[in-house]
PDB file of N, CA and C in Angstrom:
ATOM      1  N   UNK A   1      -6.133 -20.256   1.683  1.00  0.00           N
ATOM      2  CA  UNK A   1      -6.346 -21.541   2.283  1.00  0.00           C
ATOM      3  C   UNK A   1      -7.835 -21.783   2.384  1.00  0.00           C
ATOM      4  N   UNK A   2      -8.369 -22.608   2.048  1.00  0.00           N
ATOM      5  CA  UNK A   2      -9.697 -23.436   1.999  1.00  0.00           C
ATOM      6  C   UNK A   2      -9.901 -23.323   3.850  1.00  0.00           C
ATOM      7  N   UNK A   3     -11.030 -23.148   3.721  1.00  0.00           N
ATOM      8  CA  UNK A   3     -11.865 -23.042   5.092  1.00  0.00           C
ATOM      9  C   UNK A   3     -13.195 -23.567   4.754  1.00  0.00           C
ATOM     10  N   UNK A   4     -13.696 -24.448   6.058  1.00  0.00           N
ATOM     11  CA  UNK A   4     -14.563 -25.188   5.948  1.00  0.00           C
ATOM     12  C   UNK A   4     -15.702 -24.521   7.193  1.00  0.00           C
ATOM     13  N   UNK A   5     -16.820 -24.236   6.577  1.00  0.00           N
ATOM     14  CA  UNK A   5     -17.806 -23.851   7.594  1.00  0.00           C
ATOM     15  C   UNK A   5     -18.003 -24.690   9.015  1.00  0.00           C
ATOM     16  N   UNK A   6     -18.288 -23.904   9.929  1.00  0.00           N
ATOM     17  CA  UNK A   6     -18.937 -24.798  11.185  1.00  0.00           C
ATOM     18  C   UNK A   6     -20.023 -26.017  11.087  1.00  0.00           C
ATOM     19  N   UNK A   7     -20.804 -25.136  10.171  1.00  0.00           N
ATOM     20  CA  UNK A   7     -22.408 -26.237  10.192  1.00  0.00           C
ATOM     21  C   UNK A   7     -22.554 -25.301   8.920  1.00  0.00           C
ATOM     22  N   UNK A   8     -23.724 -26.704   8.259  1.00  0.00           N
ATOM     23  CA  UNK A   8     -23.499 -26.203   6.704  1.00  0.00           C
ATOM     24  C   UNK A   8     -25.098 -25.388   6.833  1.00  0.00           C
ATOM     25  N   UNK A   9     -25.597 -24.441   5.873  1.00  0.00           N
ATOM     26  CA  UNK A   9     -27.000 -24.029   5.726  1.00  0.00           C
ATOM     27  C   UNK A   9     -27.020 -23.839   4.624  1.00  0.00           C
ATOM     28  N   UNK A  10     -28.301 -23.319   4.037  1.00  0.00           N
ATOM     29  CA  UNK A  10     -28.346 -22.894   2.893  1.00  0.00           C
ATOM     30  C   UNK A  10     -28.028 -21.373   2.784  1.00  0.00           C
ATOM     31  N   UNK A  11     -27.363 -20.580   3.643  1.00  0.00           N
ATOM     32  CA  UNK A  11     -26.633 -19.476   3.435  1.00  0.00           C
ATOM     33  C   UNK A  11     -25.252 -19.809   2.827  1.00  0.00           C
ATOM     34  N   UNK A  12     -24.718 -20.798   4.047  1.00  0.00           N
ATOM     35  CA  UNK A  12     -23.060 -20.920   3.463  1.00  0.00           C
ATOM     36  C   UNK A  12     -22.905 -21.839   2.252  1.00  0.00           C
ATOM     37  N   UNK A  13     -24.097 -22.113   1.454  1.00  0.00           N
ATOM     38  CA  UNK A  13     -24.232 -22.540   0.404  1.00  0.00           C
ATOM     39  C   UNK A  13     -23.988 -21.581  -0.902  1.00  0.00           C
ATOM     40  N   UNK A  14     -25.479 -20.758  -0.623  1.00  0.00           N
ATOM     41  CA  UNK A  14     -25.393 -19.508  -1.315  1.00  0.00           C
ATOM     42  C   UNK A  14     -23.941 -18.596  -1.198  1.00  0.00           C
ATOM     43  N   UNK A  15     -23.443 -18.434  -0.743  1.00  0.00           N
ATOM     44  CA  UNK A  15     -22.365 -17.509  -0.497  1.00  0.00           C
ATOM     45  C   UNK A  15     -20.897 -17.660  -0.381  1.00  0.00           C
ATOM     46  N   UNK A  16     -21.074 -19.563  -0.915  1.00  0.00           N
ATOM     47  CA  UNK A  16     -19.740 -20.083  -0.840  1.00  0.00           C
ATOM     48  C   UNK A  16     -19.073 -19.899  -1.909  1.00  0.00           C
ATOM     49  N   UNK A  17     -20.038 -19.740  -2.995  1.00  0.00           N
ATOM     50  CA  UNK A  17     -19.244 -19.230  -4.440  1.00  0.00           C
ATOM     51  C   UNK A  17     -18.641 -18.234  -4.268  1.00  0.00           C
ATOM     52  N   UNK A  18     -19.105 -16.833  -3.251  1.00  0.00           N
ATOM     53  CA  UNK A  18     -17.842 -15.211  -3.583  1.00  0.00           C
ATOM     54  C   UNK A  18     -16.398 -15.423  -3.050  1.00  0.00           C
ATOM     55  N   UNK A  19     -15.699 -16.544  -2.921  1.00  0.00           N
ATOM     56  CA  UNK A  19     -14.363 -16.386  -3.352  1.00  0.00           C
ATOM     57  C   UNK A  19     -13.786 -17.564  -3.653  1.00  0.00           C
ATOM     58  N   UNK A  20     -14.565 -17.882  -5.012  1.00  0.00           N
ATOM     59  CA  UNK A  20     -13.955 -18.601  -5.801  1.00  0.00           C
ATOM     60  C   UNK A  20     -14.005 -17.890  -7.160  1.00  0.00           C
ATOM     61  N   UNK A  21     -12.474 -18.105  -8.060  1.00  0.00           N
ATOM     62  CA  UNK A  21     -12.078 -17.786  -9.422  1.00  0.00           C
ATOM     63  C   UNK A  21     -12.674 -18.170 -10.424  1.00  0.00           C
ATOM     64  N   UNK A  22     -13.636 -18.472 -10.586  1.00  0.00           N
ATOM     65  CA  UNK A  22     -14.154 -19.234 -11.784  1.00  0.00           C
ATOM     66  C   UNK A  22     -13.761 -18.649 -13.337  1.00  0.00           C
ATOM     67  N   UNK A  23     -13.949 -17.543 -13.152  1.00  0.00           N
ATOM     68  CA  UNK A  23     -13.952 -17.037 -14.656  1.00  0.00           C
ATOM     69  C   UNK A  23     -12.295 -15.880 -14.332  1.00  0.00           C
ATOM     70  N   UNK A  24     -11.301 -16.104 -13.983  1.00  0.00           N
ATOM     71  CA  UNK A  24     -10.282 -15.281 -13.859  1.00  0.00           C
ATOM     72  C   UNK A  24      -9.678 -16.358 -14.366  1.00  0.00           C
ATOM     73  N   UNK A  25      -7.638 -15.744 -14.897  1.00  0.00           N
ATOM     74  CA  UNK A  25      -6.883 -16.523 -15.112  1.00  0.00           C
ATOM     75  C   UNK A  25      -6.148 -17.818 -14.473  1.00  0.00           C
ATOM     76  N   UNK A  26      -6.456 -17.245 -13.126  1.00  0.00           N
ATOM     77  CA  UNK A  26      -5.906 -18.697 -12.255  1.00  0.00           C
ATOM     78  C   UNK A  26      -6.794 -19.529 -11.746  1.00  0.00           C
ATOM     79  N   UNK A  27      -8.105 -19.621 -12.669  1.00  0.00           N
ATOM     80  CA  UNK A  27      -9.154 -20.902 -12.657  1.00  0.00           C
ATOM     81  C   UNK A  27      -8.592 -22.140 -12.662  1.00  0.00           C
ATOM     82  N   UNK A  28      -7.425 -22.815 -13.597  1.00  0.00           N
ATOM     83  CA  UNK A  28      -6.654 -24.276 -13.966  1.00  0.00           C
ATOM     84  C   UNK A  28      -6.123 -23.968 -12.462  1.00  0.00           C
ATOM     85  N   UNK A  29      -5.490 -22.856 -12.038  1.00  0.00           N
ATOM     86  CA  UNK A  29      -4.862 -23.275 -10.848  1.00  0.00           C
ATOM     87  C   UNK A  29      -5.625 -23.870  -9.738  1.00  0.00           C
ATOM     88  N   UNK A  30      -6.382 -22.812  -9.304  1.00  0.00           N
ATOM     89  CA  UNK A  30      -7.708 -22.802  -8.433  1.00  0.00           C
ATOM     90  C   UNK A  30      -8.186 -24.574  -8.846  1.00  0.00           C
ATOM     91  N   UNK A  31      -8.785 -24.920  -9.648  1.00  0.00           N
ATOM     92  CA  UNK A  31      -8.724 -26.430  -9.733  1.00  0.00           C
ATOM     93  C   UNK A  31      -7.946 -27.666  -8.944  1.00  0.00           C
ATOM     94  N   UNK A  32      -6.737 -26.930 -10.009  1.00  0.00           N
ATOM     95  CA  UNK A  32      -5.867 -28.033  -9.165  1.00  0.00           C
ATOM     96  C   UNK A  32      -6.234 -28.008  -8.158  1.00  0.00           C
ATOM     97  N   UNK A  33      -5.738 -26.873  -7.210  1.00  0.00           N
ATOM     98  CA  UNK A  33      -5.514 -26.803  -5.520  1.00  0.00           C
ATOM     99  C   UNK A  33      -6.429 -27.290  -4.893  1.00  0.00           C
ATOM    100  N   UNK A  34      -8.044 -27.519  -5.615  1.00  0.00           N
ATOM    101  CA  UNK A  34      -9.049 -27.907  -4.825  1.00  0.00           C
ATOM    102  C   UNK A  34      -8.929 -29.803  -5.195  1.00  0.00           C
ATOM    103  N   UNK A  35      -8.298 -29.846  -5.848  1.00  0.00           N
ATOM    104  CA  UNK A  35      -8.364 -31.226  -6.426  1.00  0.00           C
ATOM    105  C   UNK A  35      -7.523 -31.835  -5.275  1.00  0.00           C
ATOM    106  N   UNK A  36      -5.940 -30.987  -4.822  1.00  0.00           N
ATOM    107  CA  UNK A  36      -5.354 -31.643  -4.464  1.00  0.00           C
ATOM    108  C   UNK A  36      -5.613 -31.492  -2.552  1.00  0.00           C
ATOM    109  N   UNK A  37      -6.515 -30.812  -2.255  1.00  0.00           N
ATOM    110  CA  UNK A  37      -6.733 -30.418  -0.967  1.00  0.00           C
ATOM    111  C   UNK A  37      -7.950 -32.023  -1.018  1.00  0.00           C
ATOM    112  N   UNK A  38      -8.635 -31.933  -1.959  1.00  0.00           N
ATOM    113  CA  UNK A  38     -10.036 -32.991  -1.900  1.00  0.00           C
ATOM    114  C   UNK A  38      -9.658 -34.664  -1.704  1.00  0.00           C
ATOM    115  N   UNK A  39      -8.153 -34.592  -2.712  1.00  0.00           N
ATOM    116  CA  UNK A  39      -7.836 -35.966  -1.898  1.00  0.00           C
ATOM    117  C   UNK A  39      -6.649 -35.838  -0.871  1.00  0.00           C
ATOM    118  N   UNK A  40      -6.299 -34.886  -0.472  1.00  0.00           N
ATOM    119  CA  UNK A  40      -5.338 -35.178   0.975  1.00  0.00           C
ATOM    120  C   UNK A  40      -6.496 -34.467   2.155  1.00  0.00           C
ATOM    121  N   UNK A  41      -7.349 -34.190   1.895  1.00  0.00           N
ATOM    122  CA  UNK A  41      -7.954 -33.344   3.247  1.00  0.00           C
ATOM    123  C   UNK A  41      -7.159 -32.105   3.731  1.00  0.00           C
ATOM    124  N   UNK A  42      -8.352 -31.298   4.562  1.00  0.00           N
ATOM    125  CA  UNK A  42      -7.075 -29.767   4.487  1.00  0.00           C
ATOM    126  C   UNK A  42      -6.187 -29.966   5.625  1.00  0.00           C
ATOM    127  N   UNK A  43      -5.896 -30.814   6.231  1.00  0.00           N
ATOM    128  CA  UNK A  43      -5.357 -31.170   7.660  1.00  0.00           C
ATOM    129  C   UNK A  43      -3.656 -31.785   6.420  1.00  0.00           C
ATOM    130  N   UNK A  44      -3.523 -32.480   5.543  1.00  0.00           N
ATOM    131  CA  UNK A  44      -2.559 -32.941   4.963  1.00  0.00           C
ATOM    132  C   UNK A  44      -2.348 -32.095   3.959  1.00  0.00           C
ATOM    133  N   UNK A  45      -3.784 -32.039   3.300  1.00  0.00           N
ATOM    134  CA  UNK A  45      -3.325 -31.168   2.339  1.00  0.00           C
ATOM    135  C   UNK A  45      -2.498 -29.602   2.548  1.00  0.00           C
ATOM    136  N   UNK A  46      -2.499 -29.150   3.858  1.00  0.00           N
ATOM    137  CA  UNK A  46      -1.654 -28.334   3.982  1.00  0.00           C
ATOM    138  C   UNK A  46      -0.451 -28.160   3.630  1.00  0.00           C
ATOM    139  N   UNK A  47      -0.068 -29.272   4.055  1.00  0.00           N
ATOM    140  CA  UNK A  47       1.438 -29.729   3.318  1.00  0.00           C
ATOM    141  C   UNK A  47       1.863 -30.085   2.029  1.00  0.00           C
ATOM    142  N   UNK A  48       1.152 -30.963   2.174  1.00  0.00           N
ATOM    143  CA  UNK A  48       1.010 -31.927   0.310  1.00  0.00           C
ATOM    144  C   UNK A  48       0.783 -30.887  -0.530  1.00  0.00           C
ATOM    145  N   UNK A  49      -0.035 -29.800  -0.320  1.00  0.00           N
ATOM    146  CA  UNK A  49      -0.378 -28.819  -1.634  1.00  0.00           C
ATOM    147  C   UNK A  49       0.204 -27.514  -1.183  1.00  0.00           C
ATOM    148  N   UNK A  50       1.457 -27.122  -0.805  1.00  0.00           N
ATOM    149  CA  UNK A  50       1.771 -26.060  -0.636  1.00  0.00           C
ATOM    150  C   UNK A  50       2.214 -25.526  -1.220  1.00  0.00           C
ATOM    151  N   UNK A  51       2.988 -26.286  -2.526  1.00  0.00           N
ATOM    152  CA  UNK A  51       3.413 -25.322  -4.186  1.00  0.00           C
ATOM    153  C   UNK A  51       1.996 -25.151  -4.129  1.00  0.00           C
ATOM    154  N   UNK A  52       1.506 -25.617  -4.400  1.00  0.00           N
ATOM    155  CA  UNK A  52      -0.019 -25.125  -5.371  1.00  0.00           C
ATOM    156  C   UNK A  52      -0.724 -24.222  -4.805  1.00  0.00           C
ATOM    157  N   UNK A  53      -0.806 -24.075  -3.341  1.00  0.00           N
ATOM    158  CA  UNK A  53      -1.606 -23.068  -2.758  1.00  0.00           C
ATOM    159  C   UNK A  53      -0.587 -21.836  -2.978  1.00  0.00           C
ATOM    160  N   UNK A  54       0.869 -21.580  -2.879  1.00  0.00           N
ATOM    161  CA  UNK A  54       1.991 -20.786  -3.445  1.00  0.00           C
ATOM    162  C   UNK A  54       1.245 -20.172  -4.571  1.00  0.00           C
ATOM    163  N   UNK A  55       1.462 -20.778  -5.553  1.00  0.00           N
ATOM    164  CA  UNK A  55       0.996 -20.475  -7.224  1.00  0.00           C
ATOM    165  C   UNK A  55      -0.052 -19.825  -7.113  1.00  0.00           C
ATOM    166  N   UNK A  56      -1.108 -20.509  -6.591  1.00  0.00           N
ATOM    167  CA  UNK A  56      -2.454 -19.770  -6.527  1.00  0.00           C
ATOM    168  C   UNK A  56      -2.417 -18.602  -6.179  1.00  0.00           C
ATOM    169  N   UNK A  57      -1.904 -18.204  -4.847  1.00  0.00           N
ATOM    170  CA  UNK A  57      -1.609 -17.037  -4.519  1.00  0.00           C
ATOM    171  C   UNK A  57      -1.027 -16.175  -4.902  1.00  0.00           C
ATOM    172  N   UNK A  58       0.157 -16.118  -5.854  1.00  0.00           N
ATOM    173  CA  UNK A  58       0.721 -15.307  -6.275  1.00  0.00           C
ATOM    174  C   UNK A  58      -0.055 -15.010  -7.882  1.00  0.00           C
ATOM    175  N   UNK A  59      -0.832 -15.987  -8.130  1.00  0.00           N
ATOM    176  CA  UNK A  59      -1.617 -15.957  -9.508  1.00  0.00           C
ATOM    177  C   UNK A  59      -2.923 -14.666  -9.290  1.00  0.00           C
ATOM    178  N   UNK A  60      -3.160 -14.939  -7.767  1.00  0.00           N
ATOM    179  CA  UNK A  60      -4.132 -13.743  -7.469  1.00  0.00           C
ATOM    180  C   UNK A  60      -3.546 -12.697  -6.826  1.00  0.00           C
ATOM    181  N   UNK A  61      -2.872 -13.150  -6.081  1.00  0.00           N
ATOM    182  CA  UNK A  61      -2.378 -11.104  -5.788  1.00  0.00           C
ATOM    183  C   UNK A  61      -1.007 -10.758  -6.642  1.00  0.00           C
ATOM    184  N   UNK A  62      -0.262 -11.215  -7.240  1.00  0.00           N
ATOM    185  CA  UNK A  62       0.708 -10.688  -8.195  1.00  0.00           C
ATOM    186  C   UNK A  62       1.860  -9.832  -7.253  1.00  0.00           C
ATOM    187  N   UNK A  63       2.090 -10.574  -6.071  1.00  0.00           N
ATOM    188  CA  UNK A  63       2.739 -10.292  -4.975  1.00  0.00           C
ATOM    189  C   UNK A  63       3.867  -9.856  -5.678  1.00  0.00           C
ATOM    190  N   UNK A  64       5.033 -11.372  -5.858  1.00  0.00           N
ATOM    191  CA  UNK A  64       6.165 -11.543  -6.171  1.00  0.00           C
ATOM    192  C   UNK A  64       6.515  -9.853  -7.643  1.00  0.00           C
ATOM    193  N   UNK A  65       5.613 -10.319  -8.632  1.00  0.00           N
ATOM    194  CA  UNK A  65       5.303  -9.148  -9.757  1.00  0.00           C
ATOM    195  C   UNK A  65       5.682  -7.998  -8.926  1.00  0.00           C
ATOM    196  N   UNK A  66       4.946  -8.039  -8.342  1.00  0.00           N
ATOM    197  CA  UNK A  66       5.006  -6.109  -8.238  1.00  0.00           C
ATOM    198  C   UNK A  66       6.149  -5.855  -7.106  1.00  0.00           C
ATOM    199  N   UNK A  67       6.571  -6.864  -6.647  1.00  0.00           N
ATOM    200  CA  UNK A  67       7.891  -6.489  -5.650  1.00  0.00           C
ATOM    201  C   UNK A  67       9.388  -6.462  -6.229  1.00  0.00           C
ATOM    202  N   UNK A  68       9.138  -7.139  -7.763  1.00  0.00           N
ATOM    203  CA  UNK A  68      10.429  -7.391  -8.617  1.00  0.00           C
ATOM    204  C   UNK A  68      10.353  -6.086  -9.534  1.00  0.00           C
ATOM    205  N   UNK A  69       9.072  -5.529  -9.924  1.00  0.00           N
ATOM    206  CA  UNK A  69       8.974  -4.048 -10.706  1.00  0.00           C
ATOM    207  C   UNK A  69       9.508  -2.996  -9.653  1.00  0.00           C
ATOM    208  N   UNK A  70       9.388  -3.265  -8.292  1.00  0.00           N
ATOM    209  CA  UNK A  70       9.444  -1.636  -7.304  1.00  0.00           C
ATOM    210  C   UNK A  70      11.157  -1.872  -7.587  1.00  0.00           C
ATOM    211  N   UNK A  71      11.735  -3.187  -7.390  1.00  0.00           N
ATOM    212  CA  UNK A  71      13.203  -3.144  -7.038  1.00  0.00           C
ATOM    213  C   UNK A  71      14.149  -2.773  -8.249  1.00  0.00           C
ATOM    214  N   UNK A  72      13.055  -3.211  -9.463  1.00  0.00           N
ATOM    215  CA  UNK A  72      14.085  -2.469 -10.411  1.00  0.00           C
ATOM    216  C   UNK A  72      13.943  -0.642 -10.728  1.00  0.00           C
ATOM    217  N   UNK A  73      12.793  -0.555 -10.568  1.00  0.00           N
ATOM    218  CA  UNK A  73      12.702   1.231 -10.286  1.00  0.00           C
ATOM    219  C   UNK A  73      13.692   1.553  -9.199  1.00  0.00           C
ATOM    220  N   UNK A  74      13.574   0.866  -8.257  1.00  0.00           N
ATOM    221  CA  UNK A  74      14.885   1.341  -7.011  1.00  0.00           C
ATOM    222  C   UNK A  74      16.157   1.003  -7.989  1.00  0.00           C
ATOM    223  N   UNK A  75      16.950   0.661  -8.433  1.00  0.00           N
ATOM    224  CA  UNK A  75      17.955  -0.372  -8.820  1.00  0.00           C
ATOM    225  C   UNK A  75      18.209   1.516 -10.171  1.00  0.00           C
ATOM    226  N   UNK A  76      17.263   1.169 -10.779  1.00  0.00           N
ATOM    227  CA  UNK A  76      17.421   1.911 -11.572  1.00  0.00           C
ATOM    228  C   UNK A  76      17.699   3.631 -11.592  1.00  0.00           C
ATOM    229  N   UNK A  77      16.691   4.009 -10.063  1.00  0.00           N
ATOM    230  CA  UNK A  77      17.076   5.228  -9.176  1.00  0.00           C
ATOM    231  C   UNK A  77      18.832   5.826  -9.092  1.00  0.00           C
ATOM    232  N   UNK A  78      18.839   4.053  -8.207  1.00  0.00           N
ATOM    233  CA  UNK A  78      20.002   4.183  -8.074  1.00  0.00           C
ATOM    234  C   UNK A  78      21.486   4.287  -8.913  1.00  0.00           C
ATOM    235  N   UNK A  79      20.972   3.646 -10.313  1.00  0.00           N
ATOM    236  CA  UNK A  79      21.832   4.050 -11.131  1.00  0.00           C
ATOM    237  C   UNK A  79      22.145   5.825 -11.873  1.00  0.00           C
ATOM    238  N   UNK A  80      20.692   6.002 -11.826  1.00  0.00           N
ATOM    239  CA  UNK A  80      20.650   7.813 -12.000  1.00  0.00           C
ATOM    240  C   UNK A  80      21.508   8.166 -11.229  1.00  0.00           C
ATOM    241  N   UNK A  81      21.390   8.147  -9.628  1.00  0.00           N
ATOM    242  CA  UNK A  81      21.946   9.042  -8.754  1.00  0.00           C
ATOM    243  C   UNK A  81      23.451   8.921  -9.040  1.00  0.00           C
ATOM    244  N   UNK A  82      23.828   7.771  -9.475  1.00  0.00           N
ATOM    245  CA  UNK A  82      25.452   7.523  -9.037  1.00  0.00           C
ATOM    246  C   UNK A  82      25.985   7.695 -10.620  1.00  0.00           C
ATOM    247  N   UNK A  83      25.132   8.197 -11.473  1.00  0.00           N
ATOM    248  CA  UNK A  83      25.626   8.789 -12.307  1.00  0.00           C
ATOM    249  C   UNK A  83      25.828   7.882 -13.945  1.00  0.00           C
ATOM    250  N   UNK A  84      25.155   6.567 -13.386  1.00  0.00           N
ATOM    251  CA  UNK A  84      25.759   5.539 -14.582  1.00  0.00           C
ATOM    252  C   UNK A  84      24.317   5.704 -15.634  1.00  0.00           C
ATOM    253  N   UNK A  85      23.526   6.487 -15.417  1.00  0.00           N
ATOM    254  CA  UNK A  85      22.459   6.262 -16.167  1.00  0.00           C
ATOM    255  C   UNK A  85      22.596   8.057 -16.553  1.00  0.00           C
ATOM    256  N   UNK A  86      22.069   8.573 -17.897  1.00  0.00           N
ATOM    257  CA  UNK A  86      21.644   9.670 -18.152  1.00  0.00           C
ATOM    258  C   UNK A  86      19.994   9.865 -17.776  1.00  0.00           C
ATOM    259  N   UNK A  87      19.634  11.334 -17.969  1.00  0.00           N
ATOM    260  CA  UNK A  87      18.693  11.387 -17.376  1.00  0.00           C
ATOM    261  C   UNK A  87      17.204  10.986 -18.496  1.00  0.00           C
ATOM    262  N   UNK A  88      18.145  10.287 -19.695  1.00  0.00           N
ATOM    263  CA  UNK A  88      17.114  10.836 -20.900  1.00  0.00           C
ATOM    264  C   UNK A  88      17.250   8.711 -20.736  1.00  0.00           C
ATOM    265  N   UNK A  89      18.031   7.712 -20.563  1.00  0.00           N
ATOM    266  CA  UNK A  89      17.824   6.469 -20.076  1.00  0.00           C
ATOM    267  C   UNK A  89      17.204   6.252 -18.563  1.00  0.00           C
ATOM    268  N   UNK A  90      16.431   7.265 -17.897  1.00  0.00           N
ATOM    269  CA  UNK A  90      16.640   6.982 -16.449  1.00  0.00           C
ATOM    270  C   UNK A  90      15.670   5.887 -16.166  1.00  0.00           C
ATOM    271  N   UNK A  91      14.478   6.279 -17.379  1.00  0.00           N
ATOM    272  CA  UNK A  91      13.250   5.061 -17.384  1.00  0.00           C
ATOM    273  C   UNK A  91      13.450   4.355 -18.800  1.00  0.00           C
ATOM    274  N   UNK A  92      12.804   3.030 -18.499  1.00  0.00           N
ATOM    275  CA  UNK A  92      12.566   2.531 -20.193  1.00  0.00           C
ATOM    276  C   UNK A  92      11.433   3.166 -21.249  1.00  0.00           C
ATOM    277  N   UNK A  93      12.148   3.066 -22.028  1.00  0.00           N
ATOM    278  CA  UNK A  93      11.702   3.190 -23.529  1.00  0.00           C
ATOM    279  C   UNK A  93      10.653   2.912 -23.680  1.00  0.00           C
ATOM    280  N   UNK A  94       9.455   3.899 -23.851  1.00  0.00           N
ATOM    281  CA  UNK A  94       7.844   3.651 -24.539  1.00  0.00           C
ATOM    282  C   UNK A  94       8.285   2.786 -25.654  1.00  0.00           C
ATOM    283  N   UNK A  95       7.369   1.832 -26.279  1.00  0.00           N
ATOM    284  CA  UNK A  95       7.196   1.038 -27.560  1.00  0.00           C
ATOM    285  C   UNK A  95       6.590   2.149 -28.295  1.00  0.00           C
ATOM    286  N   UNK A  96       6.979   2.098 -29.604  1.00  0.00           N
ATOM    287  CA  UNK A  96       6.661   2.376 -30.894  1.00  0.00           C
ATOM    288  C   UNK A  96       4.956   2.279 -31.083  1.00  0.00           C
ATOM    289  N   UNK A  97       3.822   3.234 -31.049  1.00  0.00           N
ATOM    290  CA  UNK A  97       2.754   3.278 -31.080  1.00  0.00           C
ATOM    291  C   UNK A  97       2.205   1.790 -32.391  1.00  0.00           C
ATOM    292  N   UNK A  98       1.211   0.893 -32.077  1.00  0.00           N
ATOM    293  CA  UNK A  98       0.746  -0.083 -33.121  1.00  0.00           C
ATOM    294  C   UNK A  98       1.947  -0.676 -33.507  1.00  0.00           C
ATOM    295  N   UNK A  99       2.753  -1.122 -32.277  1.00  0.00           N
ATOM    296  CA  UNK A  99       3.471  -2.332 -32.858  1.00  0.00           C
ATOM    297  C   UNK A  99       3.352  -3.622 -31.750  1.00  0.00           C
ATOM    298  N   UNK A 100       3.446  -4.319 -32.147  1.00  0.00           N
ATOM    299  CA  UNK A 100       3.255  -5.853 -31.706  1.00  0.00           C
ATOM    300  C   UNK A 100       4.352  -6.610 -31.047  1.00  0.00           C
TER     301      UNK A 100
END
């Protein structure tokens, strides 16, 4: 969420760039969200942009990702234990070295 300094200086100038995305993959996102916070204000835009601040977030911490990889390692545990998996399927299959 966008936060707005108390009183502006030329510190919170300098230092307002370290957490912004500029050069990462969720830069188009990061855009938007500032686009759409700039015309609702952050008081509306809270609301109005809450897919987008969503997206953003999960574009930078890869939340959702890594909570859908732990559950299929669990999922998949659980198929070992109860016997429906051998022990030589228990993980997936390395790819074929230099293939595409």
């Amino acid at each position: 969420m966008a936060v707005n300094p108390i009183f502006r200086s030329p510190f919170t100038d300098l230092t307002a760039t370290l957490l912004v995305h500029e050069t990462n993959k969720c830069t188009p996102l990061e855009m938007r969200l500032m686009s759409c916070y700039e015309a609702y204000g952050l008081d509306r835009g809270a609301d109005k942009c809450r897919d987008l601040a969503e997206d953003f977030s999960e574009c930078c911490t890869n939340f959702k990702q890594v909570m859908r990889v732990e559950e299929m390692q669990k999922e998949r545990e659980r198929q070992y234990k109860a016997g429906e998996r051998s022990k030589e399927e228990r993980y997936a299959k390395t790819p074929v070295l230099d293939t595409y």
